[in-house]
C-alpha atoms as a PDB file:
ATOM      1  CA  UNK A   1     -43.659   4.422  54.901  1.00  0.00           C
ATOM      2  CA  UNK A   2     -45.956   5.849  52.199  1.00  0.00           C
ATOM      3  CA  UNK A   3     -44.065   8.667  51.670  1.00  0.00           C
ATOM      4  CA  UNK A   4     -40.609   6.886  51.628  1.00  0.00           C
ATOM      5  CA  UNK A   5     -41.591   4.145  48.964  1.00  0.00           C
ATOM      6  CA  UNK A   6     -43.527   6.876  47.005  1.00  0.00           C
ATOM      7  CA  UNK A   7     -40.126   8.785  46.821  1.00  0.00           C
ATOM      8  CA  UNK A   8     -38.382   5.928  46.122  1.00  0.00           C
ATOM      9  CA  UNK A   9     -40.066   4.603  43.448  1.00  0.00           C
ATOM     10  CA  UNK A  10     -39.956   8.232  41.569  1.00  0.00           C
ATOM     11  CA  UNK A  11     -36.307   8.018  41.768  1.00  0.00           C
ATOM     12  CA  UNK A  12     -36.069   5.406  40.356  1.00  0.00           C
ATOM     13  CA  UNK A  13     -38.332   6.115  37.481  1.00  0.00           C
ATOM     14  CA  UNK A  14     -36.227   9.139  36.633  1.00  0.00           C
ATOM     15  CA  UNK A  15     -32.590   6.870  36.513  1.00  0.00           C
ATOM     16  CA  UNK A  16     -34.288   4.675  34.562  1.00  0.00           C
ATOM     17  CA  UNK A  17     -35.387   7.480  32.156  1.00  0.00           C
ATOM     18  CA  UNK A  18     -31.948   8.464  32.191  1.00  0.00           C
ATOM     19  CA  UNK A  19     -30.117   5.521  31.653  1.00  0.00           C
ATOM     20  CA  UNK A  20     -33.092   5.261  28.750  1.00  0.00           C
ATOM     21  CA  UNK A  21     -32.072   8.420  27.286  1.00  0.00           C
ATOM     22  CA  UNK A  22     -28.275   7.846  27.493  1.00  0.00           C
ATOM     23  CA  UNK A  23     -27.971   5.208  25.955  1.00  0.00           C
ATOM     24  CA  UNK A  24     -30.601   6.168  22.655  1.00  0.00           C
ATOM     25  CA  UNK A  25     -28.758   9.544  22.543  1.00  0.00           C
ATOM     26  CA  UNK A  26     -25.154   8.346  22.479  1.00  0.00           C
ATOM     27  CA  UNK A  27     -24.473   6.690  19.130  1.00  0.00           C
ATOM     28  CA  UNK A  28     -25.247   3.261  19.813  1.00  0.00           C
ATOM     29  CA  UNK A  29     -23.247   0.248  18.867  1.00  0.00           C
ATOM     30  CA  UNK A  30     -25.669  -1.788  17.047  1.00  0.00           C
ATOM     31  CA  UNK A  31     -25.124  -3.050  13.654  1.00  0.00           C
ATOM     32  CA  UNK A  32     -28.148  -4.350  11.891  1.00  0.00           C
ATOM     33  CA  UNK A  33     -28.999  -6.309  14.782  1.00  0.00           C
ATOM     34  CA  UNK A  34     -32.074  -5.060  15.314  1.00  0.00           C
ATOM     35  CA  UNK A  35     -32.318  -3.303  12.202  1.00  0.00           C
ATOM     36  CA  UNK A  36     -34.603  -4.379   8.768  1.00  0.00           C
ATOM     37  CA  UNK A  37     -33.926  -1.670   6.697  1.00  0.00           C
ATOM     38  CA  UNK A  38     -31.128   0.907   6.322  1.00  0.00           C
ATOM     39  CA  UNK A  39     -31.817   4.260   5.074  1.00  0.00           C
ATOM     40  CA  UNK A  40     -28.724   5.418   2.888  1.00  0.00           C
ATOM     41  CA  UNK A  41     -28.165   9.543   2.503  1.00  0.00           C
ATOM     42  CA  UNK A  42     -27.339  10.625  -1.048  1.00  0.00           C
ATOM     43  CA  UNK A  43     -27.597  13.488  -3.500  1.00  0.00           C
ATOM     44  CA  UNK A  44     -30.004  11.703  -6.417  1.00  0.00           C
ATOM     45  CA  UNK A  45     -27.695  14.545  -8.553  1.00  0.00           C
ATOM     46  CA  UNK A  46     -24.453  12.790  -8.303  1.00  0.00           C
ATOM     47  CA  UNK A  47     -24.051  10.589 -11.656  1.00  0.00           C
ATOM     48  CA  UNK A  48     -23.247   7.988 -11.996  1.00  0.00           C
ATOM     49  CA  UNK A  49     -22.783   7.112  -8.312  1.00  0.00           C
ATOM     50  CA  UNK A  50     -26.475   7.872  -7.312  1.00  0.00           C
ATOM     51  CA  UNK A  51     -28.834   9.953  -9.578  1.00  0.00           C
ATOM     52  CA  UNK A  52     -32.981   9.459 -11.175  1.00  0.00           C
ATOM     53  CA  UNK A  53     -32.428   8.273 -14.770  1.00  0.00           C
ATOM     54  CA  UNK A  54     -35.257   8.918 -17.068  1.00  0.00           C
ATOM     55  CA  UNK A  55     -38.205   6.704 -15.012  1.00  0.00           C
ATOM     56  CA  UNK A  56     -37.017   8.823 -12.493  1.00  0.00           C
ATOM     57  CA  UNK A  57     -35.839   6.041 -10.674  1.00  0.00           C
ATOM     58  CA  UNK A  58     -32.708   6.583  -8.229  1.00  0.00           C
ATOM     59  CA  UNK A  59     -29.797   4.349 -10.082  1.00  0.00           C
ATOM     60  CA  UNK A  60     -25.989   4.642  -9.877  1.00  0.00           C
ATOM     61  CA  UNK A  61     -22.590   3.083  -8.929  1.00  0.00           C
ATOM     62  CA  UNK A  62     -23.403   3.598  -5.540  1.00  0.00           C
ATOM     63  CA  UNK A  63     -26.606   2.367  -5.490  1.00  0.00           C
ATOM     64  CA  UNK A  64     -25.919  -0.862  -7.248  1.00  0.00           C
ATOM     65  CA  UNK A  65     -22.800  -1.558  -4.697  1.00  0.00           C
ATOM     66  CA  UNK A  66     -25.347  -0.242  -1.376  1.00  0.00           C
ATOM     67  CA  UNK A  67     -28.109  -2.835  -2.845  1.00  0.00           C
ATOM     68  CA  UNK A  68     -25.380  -5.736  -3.055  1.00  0.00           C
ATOM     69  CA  UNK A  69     -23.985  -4.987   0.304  1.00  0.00           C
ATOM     70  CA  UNK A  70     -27.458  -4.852   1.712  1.00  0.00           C
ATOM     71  CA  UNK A  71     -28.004  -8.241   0.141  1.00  0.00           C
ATOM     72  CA  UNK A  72     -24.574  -9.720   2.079  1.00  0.00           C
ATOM     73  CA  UNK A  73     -25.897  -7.851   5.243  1.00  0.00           C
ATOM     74  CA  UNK A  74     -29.404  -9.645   4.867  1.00  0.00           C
ATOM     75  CA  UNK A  75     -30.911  -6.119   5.451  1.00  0.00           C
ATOM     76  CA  UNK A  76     -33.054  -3.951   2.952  1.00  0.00           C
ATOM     77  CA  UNK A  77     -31.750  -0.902   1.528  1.00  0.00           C
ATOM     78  CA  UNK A  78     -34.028   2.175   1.808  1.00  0.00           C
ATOM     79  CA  UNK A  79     -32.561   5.563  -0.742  1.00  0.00           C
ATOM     80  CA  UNK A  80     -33.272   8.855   1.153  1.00  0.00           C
ATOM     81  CA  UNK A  81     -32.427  11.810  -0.899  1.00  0.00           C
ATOM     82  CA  UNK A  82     -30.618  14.759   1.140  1.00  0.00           C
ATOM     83  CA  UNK A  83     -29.265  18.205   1.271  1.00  0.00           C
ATOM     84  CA  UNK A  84     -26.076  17.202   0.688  1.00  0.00           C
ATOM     85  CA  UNK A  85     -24.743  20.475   2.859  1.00  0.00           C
ATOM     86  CA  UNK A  86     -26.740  18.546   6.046  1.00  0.00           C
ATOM     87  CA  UNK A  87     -25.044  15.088   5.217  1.00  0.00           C
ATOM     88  CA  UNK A  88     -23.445  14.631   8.714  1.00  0.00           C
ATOM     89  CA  UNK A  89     -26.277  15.999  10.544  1.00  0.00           C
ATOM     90  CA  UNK A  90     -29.028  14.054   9.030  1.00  0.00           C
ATOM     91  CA  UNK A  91     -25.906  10.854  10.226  1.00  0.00           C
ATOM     92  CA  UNK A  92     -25.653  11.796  13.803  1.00  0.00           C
ATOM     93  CA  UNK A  93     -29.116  12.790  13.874  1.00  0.00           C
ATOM     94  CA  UNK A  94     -29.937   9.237  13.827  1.00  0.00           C
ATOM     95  CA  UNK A  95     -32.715   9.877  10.194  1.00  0.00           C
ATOM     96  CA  UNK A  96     -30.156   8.020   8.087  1.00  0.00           C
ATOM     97  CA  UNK A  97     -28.152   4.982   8.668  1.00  0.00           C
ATOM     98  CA  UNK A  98     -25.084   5.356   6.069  1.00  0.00           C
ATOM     99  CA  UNK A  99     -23.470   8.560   3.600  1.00  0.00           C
ATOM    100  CA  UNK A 100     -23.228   6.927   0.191  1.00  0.00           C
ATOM    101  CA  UNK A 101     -22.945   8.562  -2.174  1.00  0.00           C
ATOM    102  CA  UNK A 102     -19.572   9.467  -3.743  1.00  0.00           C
ATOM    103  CA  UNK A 103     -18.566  10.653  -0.374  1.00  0.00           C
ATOM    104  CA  UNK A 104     -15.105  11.774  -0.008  1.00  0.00           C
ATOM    105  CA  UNK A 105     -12.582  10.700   2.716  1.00  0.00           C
ATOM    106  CA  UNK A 106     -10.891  14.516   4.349  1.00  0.00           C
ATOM    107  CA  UNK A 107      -9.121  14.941   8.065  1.00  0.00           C
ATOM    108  CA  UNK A 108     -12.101  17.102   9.152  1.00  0.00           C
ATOM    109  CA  UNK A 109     -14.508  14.630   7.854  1.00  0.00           C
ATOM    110  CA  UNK A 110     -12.817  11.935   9.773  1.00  0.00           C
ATOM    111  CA  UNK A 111     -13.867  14.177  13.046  1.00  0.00           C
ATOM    112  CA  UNK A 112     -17.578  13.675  12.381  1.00  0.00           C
ATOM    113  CA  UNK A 113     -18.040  10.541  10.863  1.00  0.00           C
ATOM    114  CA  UNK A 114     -16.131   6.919  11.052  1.00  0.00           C
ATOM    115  CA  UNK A 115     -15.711   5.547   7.466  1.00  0.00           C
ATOM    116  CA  UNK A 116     -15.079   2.555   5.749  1.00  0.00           C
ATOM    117  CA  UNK A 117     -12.138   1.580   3.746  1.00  0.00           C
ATOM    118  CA  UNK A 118     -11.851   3.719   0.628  1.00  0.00           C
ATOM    119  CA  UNK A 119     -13.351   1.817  -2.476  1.00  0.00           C
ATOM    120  CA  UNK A 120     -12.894   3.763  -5.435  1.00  0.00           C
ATOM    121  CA  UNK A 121     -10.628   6.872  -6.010  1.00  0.00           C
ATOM    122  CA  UNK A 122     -11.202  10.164  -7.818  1.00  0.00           C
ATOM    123  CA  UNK A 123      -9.856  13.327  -8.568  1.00  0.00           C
ATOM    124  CA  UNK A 124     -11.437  17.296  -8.468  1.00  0.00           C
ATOM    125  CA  UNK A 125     -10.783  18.636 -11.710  1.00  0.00           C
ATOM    126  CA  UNK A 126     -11.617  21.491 -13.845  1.00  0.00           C
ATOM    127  CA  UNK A 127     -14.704  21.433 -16.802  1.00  0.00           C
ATOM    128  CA  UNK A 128     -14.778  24.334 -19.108  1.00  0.00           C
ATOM    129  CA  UNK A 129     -16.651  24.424 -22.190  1.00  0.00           C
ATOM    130  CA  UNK A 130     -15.295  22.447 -25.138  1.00  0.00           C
ATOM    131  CA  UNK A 131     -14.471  25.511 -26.943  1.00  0.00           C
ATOM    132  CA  UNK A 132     -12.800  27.533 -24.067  1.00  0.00           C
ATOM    133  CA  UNK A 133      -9.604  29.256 -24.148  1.00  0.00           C
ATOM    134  CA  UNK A 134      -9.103  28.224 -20.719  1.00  0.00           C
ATOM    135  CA  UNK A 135      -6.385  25.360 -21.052  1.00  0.00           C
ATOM    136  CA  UNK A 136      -4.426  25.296 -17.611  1.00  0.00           C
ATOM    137  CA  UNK A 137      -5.075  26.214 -14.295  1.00  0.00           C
ATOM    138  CA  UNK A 138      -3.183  29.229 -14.325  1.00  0.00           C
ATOM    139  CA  UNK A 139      -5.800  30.486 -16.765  1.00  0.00           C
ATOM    140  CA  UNK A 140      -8.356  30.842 -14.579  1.00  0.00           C
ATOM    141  CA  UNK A 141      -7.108  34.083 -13.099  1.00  0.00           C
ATOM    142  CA  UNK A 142      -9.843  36.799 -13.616  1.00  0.00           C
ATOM    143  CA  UNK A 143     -12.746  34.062 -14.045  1.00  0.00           C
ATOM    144  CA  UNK A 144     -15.931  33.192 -12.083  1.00  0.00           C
ATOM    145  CA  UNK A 145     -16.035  29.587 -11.097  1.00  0.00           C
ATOM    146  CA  UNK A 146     -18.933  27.387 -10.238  1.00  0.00           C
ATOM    147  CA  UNK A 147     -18.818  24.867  -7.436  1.00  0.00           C
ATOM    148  CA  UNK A 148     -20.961  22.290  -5.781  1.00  0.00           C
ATOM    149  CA  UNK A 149     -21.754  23.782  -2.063  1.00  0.00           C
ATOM    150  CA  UNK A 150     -20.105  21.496   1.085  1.00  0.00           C
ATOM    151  CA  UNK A 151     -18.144  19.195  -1.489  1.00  0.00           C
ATOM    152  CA  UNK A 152     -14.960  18.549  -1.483  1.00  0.00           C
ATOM    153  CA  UNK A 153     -14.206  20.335  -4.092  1.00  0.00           C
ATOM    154  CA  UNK A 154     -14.319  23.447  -2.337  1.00  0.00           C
ATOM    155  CA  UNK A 155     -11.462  22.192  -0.055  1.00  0.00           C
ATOM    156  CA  UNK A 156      -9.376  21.273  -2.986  1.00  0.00           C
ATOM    157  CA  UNK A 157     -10.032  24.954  -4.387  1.00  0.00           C
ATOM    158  CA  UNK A 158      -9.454  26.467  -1.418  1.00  0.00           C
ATOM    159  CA  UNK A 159      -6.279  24.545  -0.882  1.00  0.00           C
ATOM    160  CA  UNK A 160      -4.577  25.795  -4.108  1.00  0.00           C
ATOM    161  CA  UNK A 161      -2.626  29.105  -5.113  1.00  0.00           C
ATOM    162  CA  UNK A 162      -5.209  30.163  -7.643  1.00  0.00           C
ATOM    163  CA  UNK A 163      -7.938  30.427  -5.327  1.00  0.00           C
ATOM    164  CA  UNK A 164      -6.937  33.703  -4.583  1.00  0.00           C
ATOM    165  CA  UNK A 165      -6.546  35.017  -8.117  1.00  0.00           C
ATOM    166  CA  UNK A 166     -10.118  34.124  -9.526  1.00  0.00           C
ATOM    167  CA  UNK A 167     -12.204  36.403  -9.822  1.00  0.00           C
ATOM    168  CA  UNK A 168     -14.994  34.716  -7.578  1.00  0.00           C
ATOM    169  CA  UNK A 169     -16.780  32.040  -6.973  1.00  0.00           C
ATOM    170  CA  UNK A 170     -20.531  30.339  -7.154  1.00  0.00           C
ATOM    171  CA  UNK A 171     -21.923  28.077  -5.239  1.00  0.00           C
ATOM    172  CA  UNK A 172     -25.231  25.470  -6.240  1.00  0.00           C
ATOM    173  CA  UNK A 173     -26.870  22.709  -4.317  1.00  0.00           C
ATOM    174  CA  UNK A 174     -26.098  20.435  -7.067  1.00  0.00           C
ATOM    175  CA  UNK A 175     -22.936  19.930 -10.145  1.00  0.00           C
ATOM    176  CA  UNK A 176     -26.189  19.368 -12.626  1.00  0.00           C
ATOM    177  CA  UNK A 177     -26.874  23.120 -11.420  1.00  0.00           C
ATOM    178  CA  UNK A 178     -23.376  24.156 -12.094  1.00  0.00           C
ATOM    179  CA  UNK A 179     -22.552  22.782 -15.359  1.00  0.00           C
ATOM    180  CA  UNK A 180     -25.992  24.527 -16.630  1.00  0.00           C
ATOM    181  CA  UNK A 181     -24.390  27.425 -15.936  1.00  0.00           C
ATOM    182  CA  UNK A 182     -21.048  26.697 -17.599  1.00  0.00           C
ATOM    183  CA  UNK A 183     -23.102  25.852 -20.438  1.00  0.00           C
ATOM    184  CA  UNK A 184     -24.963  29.226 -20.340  1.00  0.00           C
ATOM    185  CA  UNK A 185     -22.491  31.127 -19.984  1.00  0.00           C
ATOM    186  CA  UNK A 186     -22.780  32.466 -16.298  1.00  0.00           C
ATOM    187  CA  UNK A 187     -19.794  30.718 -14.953  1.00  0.00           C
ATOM    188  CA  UNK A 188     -16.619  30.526 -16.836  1.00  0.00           C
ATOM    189  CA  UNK A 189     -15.530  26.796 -15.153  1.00  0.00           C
ATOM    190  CA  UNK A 190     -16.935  24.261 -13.049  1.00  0.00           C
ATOM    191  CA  UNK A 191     -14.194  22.481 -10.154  1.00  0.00           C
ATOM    192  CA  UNK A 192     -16.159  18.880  -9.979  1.00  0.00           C
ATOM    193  CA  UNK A 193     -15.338  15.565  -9.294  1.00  0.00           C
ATOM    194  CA  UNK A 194     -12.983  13.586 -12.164  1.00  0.00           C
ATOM    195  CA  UNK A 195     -16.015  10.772 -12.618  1.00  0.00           C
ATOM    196  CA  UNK A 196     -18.958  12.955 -12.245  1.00  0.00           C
ATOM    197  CA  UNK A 197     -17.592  15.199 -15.424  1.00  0.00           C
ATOM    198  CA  UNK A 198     -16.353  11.974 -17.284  1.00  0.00           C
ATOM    199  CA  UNK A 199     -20.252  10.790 -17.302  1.00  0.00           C
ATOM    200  CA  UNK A 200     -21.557  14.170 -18.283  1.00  0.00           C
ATOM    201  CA  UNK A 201     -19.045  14.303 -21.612  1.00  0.00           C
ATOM    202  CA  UNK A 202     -19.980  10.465 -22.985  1.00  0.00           C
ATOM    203  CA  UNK A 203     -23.527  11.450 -22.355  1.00  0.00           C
ATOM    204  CA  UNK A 204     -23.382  15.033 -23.972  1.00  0.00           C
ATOM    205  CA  UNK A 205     -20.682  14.957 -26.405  1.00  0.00           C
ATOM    206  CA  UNK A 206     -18.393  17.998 -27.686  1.00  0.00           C
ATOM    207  CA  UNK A 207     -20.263  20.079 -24.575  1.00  0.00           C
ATOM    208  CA  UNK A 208     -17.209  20.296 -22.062  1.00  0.00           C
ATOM    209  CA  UNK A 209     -13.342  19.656 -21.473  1.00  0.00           C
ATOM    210  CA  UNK A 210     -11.556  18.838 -18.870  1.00  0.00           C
ATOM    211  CA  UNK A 211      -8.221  20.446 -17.967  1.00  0.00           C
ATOM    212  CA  UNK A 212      -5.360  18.240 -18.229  1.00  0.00           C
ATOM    213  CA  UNK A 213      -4.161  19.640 -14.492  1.00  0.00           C
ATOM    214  CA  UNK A 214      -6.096  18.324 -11.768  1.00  0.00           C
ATOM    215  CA  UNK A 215      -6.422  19.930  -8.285  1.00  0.00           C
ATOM    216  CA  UNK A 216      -6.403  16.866  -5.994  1.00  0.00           C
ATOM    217  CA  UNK A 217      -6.849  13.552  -6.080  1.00  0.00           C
ATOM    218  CA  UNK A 218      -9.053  11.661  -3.497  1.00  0.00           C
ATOM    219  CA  UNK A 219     -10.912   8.687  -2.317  1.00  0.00           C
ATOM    220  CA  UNK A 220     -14.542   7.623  -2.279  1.00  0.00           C
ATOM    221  CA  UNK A 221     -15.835   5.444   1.517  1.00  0.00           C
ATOM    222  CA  UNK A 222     -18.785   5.029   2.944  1.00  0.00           C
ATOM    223  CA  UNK A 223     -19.653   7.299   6.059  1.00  0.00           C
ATOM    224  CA  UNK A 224     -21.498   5.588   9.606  1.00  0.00           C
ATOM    225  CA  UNK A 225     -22.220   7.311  12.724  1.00  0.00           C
ATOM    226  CA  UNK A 226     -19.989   7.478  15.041  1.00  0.00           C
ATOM    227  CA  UNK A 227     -20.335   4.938  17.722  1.00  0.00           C
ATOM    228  CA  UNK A 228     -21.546   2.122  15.320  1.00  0.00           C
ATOM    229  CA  UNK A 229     -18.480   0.398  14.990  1.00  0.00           C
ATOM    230  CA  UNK A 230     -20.426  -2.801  14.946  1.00  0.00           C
ATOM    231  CA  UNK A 231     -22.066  -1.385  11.827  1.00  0.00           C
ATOM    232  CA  UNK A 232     -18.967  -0.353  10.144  1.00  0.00           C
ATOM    233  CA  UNK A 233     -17.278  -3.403  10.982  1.00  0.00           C
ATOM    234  CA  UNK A 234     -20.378  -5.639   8.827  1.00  0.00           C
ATOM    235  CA  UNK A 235     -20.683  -3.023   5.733  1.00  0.00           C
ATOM    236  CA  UNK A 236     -16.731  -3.558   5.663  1.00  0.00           C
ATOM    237  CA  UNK A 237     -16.946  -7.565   5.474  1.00  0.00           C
ATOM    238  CA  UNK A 238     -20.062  -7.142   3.010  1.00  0.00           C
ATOM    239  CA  UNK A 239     -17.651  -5.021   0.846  1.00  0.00           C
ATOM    240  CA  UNK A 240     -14.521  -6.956   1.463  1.00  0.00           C
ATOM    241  CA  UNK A 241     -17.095 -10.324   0.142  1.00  0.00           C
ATOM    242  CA  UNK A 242     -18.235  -8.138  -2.749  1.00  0.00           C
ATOM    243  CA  UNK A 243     -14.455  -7.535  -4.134  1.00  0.00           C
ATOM    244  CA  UNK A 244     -13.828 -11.516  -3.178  1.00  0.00           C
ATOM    245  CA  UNK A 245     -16.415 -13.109  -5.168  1.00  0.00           C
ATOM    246  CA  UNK A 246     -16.282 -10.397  -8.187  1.00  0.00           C
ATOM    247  CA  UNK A 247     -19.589  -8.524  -7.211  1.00  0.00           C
ATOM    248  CA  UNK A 248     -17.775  -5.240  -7.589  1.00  0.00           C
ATOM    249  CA  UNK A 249     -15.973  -5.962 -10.350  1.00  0.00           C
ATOM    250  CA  UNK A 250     -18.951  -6.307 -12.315  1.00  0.00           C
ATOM    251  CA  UNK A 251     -20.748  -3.328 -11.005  1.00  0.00           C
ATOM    252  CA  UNK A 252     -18.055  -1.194 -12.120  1.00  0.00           C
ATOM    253  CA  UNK A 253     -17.606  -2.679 -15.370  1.00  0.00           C
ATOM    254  CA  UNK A 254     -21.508  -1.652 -15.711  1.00  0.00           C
ATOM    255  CA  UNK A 255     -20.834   1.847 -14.787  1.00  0.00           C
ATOM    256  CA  UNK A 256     -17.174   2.864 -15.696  1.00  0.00           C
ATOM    257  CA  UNK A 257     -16.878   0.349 -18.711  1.00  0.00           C
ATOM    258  CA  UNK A 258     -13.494  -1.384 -16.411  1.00  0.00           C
ATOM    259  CA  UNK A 259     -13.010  -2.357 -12.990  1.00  0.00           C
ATOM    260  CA  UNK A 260     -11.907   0.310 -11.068  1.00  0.00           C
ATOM    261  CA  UNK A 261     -12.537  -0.503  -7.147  1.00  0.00           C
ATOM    262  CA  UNK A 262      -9.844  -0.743  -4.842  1.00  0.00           C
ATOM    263  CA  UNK A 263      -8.969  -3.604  -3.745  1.00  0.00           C
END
């Protein structure tokens, strides 16, 4: 009798552990529930969606809208810089909550991640100096081009016809990397996202252009682990609120001088 309960009880201590493990390990559907804080991914790099201004403070677009959503949610907002290459894996890894951070809606994206609807939209262009001779897209046949690693604006350079005529390509961990190099000389053009460029020119006039061609346009959402639709589901009412009572109206009028959210 000993023996029997002794072997009993151990199997049941290992389905409980088990049942424990499966249900921490598979993407659970909890919301903020049970949740005070949530820790946001982002590249502090990326203005004016999320960057460290002068105080070295972490201030953006992006941050502004997470803090206000946070505030409908009745949760805090914690900013955890990233590798932006390990985005989804820090996600599903459980050590952030939310991407946010001028995060791009693709199809393979859409395998990794569930996101919210698309609130702002964007475009990858092409930044050459201000006093280039590059002036189309054709033109960059024959020149080395710099590039922001894992963004989406390698898929859009990938995806077009003169990807295979350049004469090669650089990646760097951040566009502030890459547009120091444009600016030195060791690239010849940067492919970067239409608002990150647009900031960089009203903040360092006569430095760069931007080609009138662009290579595709694209939309900004917020990225949650998959599982959490319960999650997803409240960021999406906190946003939907924000655009109701004219919270993101304002916030873009801070940043982009005109409200430019979708609606």
């Amino acid at each position: 009798m000993k023996r029997t309960g002794l072997f009993m009880l151990i199997i049941a201590s290992v389905f409980a552990l088990l049942v424990g493990c499966t249900s921490s390990d598979s993407g659970s559907d909890t919301g903020t529930e049970d949740i005070d804080t949530l820790v946001i991914g982002i590249d502090d790099a990326f203005a004016p969606m999320g960057f460290r201004d002068d105080s070295n403070d972490i201030v953006g677009f992006d941050i502004d809208m997470a803090k206000a959503a946070g505030e409908k949610m009745g949760v805090e907002v914690q900013f955890q810089p990233i590798d932006w290459t390990t985005k989804e894996t820090e996600l599903n890894s459980g050590r952030i909550d939310l991407i946010w951070n001028g995060y791009t809606v693709t199809d393979e994206r859409k395998e990794k991640v569930l996101f919210t609807k698309p609130y702002l939209k964007n475009s990858q262009v092409v930044a050459v100096l201000a006093d280039s001779d590059v002036a189309t897209i054709d033109d960059l046949e024959g020149k080395q081009i710099g590039i922001q690693s894992f963004s989406s604006a390698v898929d859009a350079l990938n995806a077009h016809p003169i990807n295979e005529k350049i004469a090669g390509l650089t990646e760097f961990k951040t566009n502030v990397l890459a547009l120091k190099d444009l600016e030195n000389g060791r690239v010849d053009a940067v492919v970067i996202d239409e608002v990150v460029i647009n900031y960089y020119m009203t903040i360092q006039e006569g430095t760069f252009k931007v080609l009138d061609e662009s290579l595709s346009p694209e939309e900004y959402a917020v990225g949650v682990k998959k599982g959490n639709e319960a999650l997803l589901n409240e960021l999406q009412e906190a946003l939907d609120t924000m655009n109701e009572d004219g919270t993101a109206a304002e916030i873009s009028e801070k940043w982009f001088g005109e409200d430019k959210v979708l609606k």
